[in-house]
Protein backbone atom coordinates (compact mmCIF):
# COMPACT_ATOMS: atom_id res chain seq x y z
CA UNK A 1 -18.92 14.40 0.13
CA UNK A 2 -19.37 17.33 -1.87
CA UNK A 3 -22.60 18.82 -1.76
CA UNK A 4 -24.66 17.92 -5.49
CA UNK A 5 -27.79 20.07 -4.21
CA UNK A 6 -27.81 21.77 -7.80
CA UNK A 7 -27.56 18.04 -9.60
CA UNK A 8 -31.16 17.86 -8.53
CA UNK A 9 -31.72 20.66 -11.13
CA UNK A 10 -30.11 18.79 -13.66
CA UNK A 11 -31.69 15.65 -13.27
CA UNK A 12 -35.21 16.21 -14.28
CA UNK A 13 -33.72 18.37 -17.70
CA UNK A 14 -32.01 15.02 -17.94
CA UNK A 15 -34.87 12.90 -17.45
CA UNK A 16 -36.97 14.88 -20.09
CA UNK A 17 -34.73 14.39 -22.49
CA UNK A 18 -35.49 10.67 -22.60
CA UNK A 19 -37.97 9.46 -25.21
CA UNK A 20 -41.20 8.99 -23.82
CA UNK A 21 -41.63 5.26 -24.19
CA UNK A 22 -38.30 4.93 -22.14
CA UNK A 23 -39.98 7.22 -19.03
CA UNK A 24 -40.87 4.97 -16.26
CA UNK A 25 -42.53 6.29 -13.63
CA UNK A 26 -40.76 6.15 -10.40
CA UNK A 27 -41.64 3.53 -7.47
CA UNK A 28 -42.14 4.52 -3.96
CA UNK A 29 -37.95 4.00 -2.40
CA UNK A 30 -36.20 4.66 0.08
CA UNK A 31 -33.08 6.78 -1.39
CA UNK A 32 -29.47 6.43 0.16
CA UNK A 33 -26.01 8.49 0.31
CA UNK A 34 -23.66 5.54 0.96
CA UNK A 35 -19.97 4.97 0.77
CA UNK A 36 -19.26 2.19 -1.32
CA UNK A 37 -15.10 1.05 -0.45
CA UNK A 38 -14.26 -0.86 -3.89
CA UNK A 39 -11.40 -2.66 -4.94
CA UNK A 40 -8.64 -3.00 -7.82
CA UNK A 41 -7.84 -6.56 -6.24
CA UNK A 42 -9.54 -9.24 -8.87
CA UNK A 43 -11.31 -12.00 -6.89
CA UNK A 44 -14.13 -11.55 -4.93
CA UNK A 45 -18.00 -10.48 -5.41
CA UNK A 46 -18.25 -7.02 -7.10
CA UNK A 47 -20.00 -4.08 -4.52
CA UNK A 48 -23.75 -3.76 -5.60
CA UNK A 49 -25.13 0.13 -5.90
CA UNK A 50 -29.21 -0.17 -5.88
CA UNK A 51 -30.73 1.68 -9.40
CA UNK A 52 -34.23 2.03 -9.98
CA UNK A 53 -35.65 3.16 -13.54
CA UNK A 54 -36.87 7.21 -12.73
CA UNK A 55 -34.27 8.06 -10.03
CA UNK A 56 -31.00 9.20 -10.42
CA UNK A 57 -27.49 7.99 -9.04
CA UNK A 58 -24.77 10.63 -8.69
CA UNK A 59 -21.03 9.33 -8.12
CA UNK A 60 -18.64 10.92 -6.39
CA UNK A 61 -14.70 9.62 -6.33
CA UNK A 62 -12.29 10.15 -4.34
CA UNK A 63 -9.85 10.96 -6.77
CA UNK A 64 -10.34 12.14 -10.31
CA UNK A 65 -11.40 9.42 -13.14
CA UNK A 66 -9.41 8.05 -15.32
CA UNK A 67 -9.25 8.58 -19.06
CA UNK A 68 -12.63 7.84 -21.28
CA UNK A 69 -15.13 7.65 -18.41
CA UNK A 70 -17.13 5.15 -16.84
CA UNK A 71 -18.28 1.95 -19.28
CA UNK A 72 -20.96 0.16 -18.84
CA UNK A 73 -22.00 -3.33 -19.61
CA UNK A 74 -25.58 -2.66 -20.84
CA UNK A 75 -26.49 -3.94 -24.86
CA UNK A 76 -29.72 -2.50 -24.18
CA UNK A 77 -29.15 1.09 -23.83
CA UNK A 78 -31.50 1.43 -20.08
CA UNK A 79 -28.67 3.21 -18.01
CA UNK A 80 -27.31 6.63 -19.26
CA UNK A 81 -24.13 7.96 -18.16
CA UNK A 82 -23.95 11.44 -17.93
CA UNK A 83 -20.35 13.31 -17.28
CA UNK A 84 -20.46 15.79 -14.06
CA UNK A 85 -16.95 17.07 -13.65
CA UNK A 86 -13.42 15.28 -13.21
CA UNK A 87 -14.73 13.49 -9.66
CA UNK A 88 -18.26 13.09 -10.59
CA UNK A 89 -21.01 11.49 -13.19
CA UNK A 90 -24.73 10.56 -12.89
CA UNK A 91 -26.68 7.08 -13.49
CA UNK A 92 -30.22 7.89 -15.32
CA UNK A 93 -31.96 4.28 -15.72
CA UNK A 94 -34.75 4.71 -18.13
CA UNK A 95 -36.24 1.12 -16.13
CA UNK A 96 -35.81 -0.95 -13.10
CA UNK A 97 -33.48 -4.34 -14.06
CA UNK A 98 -35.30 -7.22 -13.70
CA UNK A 99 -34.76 -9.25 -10.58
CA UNK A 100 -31.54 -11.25 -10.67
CA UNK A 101 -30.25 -9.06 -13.40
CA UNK A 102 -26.72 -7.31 -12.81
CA UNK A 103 -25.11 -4.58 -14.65
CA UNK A 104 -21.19 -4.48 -14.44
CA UNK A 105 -19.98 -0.68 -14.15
CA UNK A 106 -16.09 -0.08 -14.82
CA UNK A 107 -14.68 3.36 -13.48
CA UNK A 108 -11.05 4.14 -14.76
CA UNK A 109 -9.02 5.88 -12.08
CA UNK A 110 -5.40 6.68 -12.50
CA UNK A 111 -2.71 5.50 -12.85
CA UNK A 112 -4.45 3.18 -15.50
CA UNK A 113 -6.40 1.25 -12.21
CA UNK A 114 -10.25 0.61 -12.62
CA UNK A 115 -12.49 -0.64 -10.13
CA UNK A 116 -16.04 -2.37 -10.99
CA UNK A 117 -18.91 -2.19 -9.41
CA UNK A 118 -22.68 -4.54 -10.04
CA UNK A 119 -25.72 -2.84 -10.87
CA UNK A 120 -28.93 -3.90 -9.77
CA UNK A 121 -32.72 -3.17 -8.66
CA UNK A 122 -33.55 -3.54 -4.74
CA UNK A 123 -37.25 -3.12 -3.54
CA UNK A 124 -37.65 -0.10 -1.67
CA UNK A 125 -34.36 1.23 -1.98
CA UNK A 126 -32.26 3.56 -4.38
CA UNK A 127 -28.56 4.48 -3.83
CA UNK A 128 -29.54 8.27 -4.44
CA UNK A 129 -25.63 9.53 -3.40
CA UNK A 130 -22.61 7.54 -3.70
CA UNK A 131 -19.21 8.11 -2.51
CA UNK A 132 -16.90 5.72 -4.15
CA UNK A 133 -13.55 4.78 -2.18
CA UNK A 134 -10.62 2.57 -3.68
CA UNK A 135 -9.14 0.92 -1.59
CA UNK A 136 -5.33 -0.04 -2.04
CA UNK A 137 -2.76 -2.08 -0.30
CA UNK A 138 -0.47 -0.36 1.53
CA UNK A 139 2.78 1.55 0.99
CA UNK A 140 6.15 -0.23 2.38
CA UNK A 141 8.10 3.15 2.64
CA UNK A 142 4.98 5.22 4.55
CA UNK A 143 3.81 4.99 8.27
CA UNK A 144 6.77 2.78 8.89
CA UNK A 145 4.98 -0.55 7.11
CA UNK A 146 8.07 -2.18 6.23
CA UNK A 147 9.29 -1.77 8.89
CA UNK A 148 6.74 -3.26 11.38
CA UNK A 149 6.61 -5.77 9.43
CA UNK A 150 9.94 -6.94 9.38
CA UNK A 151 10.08 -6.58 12.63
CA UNK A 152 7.77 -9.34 13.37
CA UNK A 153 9.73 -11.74 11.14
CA UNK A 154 12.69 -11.09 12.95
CA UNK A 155 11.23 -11.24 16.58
CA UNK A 156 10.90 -14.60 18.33
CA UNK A 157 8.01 -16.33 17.50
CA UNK A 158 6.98 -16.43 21.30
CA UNK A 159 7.29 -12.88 21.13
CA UNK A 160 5.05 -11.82 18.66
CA UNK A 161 2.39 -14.89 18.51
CA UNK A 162 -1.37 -14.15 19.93
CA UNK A 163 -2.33 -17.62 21.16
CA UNK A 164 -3.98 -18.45 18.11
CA UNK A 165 -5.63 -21.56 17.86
CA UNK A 166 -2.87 -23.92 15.36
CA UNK A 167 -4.10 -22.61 11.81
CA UNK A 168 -2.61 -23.62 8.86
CA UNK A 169 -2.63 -22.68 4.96
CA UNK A 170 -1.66 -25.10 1.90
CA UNK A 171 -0.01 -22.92 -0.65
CA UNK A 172 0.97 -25.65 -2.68
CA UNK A 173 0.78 -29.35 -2.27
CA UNK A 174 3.29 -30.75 -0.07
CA UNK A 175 3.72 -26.64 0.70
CA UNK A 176 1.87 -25.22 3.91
CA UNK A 177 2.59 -22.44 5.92
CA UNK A 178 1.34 -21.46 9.63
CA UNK A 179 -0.65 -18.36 10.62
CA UNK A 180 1.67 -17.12 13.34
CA UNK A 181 0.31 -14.14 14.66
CA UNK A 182 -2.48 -11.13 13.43
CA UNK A 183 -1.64 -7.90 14.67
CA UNK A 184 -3.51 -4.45 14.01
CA UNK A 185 -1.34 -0.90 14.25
CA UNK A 186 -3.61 1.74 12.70
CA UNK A 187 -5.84 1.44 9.63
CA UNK A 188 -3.28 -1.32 8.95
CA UNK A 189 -3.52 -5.05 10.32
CA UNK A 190 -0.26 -7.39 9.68
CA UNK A 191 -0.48 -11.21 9.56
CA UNK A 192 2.54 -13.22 9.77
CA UNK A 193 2.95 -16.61 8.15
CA UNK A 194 5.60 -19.11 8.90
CA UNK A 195 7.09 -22.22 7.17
CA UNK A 196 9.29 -24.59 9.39
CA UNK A 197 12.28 -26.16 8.00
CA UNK A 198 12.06 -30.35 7.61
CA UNK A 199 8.58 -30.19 5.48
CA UNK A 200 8.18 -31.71 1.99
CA UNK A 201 9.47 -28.02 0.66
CA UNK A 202 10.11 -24.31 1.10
CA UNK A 203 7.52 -21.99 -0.30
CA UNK A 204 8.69 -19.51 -3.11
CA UNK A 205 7.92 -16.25 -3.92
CA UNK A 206 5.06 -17.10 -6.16
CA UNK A 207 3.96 -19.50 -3.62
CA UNK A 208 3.91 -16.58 -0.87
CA UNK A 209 2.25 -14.20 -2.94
CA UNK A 210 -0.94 -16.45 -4.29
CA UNK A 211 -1.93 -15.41 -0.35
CA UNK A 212 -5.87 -14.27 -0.29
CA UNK A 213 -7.20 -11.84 1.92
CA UNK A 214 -11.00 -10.57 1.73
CA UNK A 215 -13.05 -8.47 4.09
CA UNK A 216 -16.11 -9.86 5.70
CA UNK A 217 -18.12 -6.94 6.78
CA UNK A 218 -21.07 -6.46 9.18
CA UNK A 219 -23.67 -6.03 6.34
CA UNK A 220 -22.99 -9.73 5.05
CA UNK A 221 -20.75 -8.59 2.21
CA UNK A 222 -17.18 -9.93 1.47
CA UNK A 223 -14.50 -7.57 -0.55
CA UNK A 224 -11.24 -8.52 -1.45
CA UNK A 225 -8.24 -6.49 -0.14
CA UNK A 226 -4.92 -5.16 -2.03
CA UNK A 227 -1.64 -6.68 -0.32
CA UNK A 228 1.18 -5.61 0.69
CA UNK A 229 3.73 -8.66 0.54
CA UNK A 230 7.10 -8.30 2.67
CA UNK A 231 9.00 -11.82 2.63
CA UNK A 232 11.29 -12.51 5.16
CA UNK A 233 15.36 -11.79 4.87
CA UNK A 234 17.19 -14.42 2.98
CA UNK A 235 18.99 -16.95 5.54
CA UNK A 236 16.04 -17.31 7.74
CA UNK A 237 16.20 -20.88 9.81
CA UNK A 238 12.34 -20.12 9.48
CA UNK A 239 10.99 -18.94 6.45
CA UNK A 240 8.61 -15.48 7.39
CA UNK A 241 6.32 -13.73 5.08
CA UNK A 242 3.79 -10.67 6.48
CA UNK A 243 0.60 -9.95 4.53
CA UNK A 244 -0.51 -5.86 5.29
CA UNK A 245 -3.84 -4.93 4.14
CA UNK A 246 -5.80 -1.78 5.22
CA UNK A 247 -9.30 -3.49 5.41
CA UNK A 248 -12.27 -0.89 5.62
CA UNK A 249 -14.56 0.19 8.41
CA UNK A 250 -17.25 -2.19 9.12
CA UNK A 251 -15.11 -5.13 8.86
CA UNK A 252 -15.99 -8.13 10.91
CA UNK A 253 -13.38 -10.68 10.44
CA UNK A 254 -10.79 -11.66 7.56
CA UNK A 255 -10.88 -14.50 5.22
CA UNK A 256 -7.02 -15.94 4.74
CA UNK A 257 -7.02 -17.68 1.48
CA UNK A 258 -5.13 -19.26 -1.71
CA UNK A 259 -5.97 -18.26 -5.09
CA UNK A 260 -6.73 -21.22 -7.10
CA UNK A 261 -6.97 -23.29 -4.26
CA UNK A 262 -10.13 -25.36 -3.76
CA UNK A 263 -9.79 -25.74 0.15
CA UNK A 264 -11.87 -22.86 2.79
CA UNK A 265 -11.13 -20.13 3.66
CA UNK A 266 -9.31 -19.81 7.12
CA UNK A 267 -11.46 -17.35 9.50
CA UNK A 268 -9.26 -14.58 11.40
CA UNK A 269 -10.64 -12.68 14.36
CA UNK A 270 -9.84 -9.27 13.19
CA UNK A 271 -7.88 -7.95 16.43
């Protein structure tokens, strides 16, 4: 992260340019520099940044923003955002939100992708420095993706499976598919779905790609993650589809789901 040691001369100009009434006087917190890894997937809960009325939040992206700035959700006029440079812009709450309250933050990135983000107030704690990360699904034509990944639906089953407990997913009713195996090769982890001839029906494309997958992460947050989806060659005796996703560090296991669909999520031991 860039260094923002001369934001801190900014900030107080800022402040003072606040009416009076809208001053509040800062509580005692503990302030943060975090990476925050956020999303363009919809589903999910939205990643929380902590604000607190008198401090300042300064956010940093990883690439440059996208056309009009970051919006905010807020009627009442208590968060100002203030433009830095292309990668860069300031939060300056005039109060703290009231407990339970959440402000929804929209950055535009290119190429016309946003990601959102919740604003609240945490006791003794600010997010002071933010680094904000997008995370995306990953490219079939780079770091051989496609490839792997056809691989594994080509490969015998018995090849390729990890002794998984029998797990299974309902795309559709009548339509399930089995969790064959879950394989990590780099940032990337593959998992590899199978549908056996003789059931009620084969899934389709939209069936395959109503597939689910969110990050569960040590700090007792969940984040959805961008797919890659590679179905399987036409002519399979077994229909194959592969999931990629590149989840982020500090992930503790996956959640395999079906959007729209009422049943739990399936847990997967990330390898």
């Amino acid at each position: 992260m860039r260094s923002v040691s001369w934001v801190a001369l900014l900030v107080p100009l800022l402040f003072s340019s606040l009416p009076a009434a809208a001053r509040e006087r800062p509580v005692e917190r503990v302030s943060r520099k975090r990476t925050v890894h956020a999303s363009t997937a919809v589903g999910g809960a939205l990643p929380e940044l902590s604000i607190a009325g008198g401090s300042a939040t300064v956010i940093t992206t990883d690439v440059p923003l996208g056309p009009g700035g970051p919006a905010l959700q807020d009627e009442r006029g208590r968060v100002r955002l203030v433009p830095v440079d292309a990668t860069s812009f300031i939060l300056l709450p005039s109060s703290d939100l009231p407990e339970g309250e959440r402000l929804v933050l929209t950055v535009p990135l290119p190429p016309g992708d946003s990601l959102q983000l919740s604003l609240v107030t945490r006791r003794g704690e600010v997010d002071g420095e933010v680094r904000l990360v997008r995370l995306q699904a990953p490219v079939a034509g780079q770091e051989g993706v496609s490839d792997v990944a056809r691989l594994l639906q080509t490969a015998p089953a018995a090849q390729v499976g990890l002794a998984l407990p029998e797990t299974w997913v309902r795309l559709r009713a009548g339509i399930h598919a089995a969790v064959e195996s879950v394989l990590r090769i780099g940032p990337h982890v593959f998992i590899t779905l199978s549908s056996q001839p003789g059931w009620k029906g084969r899934p389709s494309r939209e069936d395959w790609e109503r597939l689910q997958l969110r990050a569960s992460r040590g700090d007792g947050s969940t984040l959805m993650l961008p797919l890659l989806h590679v179905p399987s060659p036409s002519g399979d005796a077994v229909s194959r589809h592969t999931v990629v996703a590149t989840p982020p560090g500090g992930t503790v296991h996956l959640l395999l789901g079906v959007d729209g669909s009422a049943l739990p999520e399936i847990v997967l031991a990330l390898p």
